[in-house]
Protein backbone atom coordinates (compact mmCIF):
# COMPACT_ATOMS: atom_id res chain seq x y z
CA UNK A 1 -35.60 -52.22 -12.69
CA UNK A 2 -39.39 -53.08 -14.26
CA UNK A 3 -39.80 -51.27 -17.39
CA UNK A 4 -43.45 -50.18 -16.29
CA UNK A 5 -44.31 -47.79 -13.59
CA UNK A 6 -45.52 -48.85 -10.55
CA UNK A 7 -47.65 -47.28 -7.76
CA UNK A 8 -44.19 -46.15 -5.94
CA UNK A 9 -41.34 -45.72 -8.41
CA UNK A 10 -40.79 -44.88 -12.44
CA UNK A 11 -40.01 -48.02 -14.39
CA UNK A 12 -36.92 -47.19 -16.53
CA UNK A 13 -38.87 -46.40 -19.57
CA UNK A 14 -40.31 -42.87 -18.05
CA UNK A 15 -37.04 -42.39 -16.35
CA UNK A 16 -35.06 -42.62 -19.69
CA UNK A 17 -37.51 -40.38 -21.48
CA UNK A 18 -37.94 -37.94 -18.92
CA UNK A 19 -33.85 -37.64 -18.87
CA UNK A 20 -33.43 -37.56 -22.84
CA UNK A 21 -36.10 -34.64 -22.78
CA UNK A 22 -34.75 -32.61 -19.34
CA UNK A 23 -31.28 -31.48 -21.44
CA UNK A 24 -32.56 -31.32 -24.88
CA UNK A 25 -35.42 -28.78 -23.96
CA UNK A 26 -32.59 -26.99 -21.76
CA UNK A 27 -30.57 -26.80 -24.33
CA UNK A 28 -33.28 -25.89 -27.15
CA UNK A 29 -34.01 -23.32 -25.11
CA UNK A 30 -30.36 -22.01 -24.71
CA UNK A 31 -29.50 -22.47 -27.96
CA UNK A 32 -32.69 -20.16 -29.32
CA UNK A 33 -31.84 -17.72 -27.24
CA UNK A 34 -27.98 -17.48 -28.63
CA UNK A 35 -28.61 -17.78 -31.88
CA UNK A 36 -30.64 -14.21 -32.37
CA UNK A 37 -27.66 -12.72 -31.12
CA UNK A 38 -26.18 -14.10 -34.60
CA UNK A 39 -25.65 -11.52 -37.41
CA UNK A 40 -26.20 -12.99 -41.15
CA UNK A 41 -22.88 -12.44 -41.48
CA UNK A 42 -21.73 -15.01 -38.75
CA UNK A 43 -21.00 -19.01 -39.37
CA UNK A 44 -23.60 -19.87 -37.70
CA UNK A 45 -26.64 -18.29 -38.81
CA UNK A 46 -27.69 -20.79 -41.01
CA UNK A 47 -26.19 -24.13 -39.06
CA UNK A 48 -27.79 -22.92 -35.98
CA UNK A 49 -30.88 -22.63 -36.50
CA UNK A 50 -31.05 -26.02 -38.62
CA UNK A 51 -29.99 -27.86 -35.41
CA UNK A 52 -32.74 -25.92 -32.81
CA UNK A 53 -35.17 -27.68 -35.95
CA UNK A 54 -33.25 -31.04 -35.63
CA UNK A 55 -33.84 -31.52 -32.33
CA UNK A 56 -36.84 -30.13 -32.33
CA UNK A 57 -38.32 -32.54 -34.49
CA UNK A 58 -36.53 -35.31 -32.63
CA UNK A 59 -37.45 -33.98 -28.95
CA UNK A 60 -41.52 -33.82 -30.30
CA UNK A 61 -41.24 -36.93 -31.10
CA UNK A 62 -39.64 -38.04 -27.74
CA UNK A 63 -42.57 -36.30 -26.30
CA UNK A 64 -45.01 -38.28 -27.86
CA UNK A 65 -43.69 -41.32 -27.23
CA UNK A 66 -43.52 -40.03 -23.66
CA UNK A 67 -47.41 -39.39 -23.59
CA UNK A 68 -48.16 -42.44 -25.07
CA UNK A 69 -46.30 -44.62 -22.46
CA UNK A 70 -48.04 -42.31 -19.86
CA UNK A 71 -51.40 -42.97 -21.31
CA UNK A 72 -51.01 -46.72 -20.59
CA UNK A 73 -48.85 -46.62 -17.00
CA UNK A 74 -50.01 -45.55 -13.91
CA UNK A 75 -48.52 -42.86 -12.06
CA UNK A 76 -46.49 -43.27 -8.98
CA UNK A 77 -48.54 -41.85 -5.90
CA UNK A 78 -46.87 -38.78 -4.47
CA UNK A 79 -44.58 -39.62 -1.45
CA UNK A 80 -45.84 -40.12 1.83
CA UNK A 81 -46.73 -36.91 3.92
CA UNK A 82 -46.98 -34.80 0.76
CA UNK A 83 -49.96 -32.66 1.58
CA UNK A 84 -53.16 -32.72 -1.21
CA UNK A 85 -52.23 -29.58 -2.42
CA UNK A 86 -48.67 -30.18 -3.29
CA UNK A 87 -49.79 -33.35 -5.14
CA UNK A 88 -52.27 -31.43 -6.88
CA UNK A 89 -49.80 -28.35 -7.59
CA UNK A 90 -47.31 -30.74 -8.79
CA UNK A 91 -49.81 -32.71 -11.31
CA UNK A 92 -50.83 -29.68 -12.64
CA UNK A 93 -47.67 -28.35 -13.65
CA UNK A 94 -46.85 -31.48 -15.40
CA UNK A 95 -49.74 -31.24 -17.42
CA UNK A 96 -49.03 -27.62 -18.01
CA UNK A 97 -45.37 -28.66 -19.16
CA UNK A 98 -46.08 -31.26 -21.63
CA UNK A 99 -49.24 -28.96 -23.43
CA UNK A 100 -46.09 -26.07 -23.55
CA UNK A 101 -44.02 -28.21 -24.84
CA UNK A 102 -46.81 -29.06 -27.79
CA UNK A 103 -47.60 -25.52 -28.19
CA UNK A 104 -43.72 -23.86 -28.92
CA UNK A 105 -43.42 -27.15 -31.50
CA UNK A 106 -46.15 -25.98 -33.65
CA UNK A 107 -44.97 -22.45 -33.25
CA UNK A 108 -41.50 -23.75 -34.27
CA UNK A 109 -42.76 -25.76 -36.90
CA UNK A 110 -45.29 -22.91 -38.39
CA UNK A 111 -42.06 -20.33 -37.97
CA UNK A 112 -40.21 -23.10 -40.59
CA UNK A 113 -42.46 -23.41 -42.56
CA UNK A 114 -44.14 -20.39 -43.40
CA UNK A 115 -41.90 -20.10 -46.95
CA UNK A 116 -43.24 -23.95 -48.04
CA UNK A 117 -39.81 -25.29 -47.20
CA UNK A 118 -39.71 -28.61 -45.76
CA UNK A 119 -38.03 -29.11 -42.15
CA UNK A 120 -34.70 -31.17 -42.63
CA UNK A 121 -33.42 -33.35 -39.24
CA UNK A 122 -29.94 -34.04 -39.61
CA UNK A 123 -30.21 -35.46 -43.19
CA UNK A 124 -32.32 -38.51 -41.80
CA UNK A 125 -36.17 -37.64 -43.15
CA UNK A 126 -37.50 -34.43 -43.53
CA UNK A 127 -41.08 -32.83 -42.43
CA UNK A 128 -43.03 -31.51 -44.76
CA UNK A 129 -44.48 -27.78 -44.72
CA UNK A 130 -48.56 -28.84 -44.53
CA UNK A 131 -49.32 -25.02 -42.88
CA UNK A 132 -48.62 -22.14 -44.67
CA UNK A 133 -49.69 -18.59 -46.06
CA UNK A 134 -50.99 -17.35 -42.56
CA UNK A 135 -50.70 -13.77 -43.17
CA UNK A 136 -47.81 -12.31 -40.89
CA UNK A 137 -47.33 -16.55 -40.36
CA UNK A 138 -43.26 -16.05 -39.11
CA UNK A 139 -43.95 -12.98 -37.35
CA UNK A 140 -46.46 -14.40 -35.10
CA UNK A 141 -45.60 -17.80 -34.63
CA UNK A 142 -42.13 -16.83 -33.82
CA UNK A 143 -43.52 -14.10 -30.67
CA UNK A 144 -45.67 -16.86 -29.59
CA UNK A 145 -42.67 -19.30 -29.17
CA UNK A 146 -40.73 -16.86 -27.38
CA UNK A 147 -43.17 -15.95 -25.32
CA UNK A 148 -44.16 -19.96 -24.53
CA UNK A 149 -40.76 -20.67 -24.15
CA UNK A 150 -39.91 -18.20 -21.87
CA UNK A 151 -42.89 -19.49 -19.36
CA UNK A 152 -41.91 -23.21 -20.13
CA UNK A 153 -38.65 -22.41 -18.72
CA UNK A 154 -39.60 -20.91 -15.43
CA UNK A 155 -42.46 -23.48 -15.24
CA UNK A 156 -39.25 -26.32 -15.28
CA UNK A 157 -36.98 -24.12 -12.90
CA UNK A 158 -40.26 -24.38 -10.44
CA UNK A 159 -40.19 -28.04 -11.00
CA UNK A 160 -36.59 -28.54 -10.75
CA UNK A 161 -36.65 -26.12 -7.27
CA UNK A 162 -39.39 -28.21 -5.83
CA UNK A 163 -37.77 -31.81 -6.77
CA UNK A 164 -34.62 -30.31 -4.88
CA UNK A 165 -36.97 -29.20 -2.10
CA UNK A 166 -38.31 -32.48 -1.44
CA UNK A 167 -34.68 -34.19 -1.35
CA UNK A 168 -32.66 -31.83 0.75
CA UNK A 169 -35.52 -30.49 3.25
CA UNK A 170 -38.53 -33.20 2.91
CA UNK A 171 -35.92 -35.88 2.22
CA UNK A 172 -38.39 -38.02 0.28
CA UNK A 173 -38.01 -40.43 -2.31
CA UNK A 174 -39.53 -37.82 -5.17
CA UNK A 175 -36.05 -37.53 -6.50
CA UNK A 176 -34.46 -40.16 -5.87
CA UNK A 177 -37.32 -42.41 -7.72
CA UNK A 178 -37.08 -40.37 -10.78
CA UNK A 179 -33.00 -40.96 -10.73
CA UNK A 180 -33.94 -44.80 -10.63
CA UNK A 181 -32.54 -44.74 -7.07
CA UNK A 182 -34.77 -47.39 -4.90
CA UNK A 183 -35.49 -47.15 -0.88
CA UNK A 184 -37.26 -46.23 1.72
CA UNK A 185 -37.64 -42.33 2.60
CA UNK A 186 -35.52 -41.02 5.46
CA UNK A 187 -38.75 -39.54 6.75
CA UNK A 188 -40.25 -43.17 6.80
CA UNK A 189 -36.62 -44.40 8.53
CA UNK A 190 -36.83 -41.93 11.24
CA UNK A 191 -40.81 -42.55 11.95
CA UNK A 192 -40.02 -46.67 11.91
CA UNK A 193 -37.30 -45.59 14.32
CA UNK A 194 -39.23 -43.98 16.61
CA UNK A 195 -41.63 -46.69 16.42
CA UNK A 196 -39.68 -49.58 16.99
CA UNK A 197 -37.70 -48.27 19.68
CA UNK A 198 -40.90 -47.26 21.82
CA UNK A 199 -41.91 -50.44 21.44
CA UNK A 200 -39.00 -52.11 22.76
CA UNK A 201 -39.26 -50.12 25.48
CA UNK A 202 -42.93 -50.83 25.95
CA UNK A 203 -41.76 -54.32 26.22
């Protein structure tokens, strides 16, 4: 497999990125959501919340890296007999994704930094708190990243519903190309079908 994209399939640099991000934002997500059940009481209410950061900082810069090899790929044309408005639908909720995903960082990162302390990841390098002394900073940073979150998540269960749409009912390649699986779609298979066998009997 071509590490670039191509104007059919995902080379395995997009496909790797795109499957490191899937479960870490998943999880992120899941993980945020358990923790405010926490009291301060609990063992976890300080390790917790240092991992969410962790990955945080690791999964923004995953993202990056992600935008950057978009920037300078092409990307794969939709798959054939995908009407216009799907493709358009479907590019648009990418886009949407990816400026979520920027947005709930810096609400993560100004809702860790708004007491000046630096964000540790995993003992590895640390980020340093550049924003603070917004008045109410934690407050309101941390409503906004619920809030974003929340809409990133159904945004990806609409994305994950429609890439399951295309393989069990359009039975396309949309899928299968982003799970580095190569071939022809069964839609093509069955038109080529048709096709060949009226010509033979044509002939």
């Amino acid at each position: 497999m071509q590490a670039r994209n191509n104007q059919n399939n995902y080379g395995w640099v997009a496909i790797m990125l795109h499957w490191l991000m899937a479960p870490a934002i998943i999880g992120l997500f899941v993980l945020g959501w358990w923790m405010r059940q926490l009291s301060y009481y609990d063992p976890w209410y300080q390790q917790a919340p240092s991992i969410h950061k962790g990955i945080g900082i690791l999964l923004l810069i995953a993202l990056v890296l992600r935008l950057l090899w978009r920037s300078v790929n092409i990307t794969p044309r939709a798959a054939p007999g995908t009407p216009r408005w799907q493709a358009l639908t479907a590019s648009g909720i990418h886009n949407l994704i990816y400026l979520l995903l920027l947005a709930i960082m810096l609400s993560g990162y100004l809702i860790s930094t708004a007491d000046g302390r630096p964000i540790d990841v995993f003992g590895w390098f640390s980020v340093a708190a550049t924003i603070q002394g917004i008045p109410n900073q934690e407050d309101i940073a941390g409503s906004l990243h619920e809030i974003l979150a929340w809409t990133l998540i159904i945004l990806i269960s609409i994305h994950a519903l429609a890439a399951l749409k295309h393989h069990f009912f359009d039975k396309d390649v949309t899928l299968r190309r982003m799970l580095g699986l190569s071939g022809m779609p069964t839609r093509l298979n069955k038109q080529n079908t048709v096709t060949t066998t009226k010509k033979e009997i044509s002939l």
